[in-house]
C-alpha atoms as a PDB file:
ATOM      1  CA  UNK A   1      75.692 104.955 116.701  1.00  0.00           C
ATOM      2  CA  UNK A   2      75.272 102.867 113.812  1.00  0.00           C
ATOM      3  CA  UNK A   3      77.964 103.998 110.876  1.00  0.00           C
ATOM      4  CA  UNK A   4      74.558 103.817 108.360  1.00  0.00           C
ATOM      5  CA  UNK A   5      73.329 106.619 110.642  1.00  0.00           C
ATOM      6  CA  UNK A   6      76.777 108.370 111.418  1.00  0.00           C
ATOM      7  CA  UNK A   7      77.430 108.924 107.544  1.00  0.00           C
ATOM      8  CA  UNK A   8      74.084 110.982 107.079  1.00  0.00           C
ATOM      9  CA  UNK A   9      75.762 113.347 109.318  1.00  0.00           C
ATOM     10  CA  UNK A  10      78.848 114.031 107.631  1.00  0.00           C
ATOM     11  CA  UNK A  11      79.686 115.978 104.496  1.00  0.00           C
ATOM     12  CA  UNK A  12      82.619 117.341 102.388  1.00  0.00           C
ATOM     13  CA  UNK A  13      86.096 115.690 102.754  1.00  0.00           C
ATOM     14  CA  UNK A  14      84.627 113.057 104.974  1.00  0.00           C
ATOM     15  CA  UNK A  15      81.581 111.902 103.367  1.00  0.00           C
ATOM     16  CA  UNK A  16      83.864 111.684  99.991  1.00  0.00           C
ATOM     17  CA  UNK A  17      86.411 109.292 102.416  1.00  0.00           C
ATOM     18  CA  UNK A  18      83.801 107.164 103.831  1.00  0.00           C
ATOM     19  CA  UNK A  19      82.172 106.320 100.465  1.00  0.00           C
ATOM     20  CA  UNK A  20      85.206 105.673  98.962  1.00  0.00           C
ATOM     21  CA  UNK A  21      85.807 102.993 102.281  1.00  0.00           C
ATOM     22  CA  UNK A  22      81.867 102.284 101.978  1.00  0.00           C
ATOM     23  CA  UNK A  23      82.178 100.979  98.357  1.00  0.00           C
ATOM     24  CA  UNK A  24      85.461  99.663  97.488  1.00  0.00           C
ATOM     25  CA  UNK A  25      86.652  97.899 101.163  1.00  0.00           C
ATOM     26  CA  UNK A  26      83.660  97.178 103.527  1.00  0.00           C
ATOM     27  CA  UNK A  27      82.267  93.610 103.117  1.00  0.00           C
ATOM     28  CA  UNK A  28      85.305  92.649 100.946  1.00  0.00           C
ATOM     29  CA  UNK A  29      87.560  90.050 102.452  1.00  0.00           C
ATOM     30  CA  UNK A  30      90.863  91.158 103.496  1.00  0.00           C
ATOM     31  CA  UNK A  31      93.742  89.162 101.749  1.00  0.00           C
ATOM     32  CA  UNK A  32      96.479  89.887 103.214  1.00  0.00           C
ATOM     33  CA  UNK A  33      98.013  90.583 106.592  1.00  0.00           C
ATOM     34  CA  UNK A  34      98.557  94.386 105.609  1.00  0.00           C
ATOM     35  CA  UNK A  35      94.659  95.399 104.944  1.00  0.00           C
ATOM     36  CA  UNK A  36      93.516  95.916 108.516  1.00  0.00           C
ATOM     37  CA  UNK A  37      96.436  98.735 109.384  1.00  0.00           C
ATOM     38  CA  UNK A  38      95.660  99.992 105.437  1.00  0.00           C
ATOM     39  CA  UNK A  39      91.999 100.409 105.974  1.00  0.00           C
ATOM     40  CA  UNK A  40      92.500 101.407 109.568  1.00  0.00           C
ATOM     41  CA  UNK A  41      94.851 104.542 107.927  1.00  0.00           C
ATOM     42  CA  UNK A  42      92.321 105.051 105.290  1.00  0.00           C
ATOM     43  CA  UNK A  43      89.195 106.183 107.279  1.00  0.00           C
ATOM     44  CA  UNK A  44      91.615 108.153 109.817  1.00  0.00           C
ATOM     45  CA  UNK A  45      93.312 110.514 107.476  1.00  0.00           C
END
């Protein structure tokens, strides 16, 4: 499943989460060595 598809089925909690992921860390460039494990955290909790 493509994620553009998997967040139209989401709501609440988790569609707050991955728009939060969606607009301030995909397609930026990570800049440190610590950003993977971060962003990797921040979609899980």
């Amino acid at each position: 499943m493509k994620y553009r598809d998997y967040i139209t089925t989401i709501t609440g909690e988790q569609l707050f989460l991955h728009k939060e992921y969606h607009d301030n860390h995909y397609g930026f460039p990570i800049e440190n060595d610590d950003e993977p494990f971060e962003r990797l955290m921040s979609v899980l909790n």
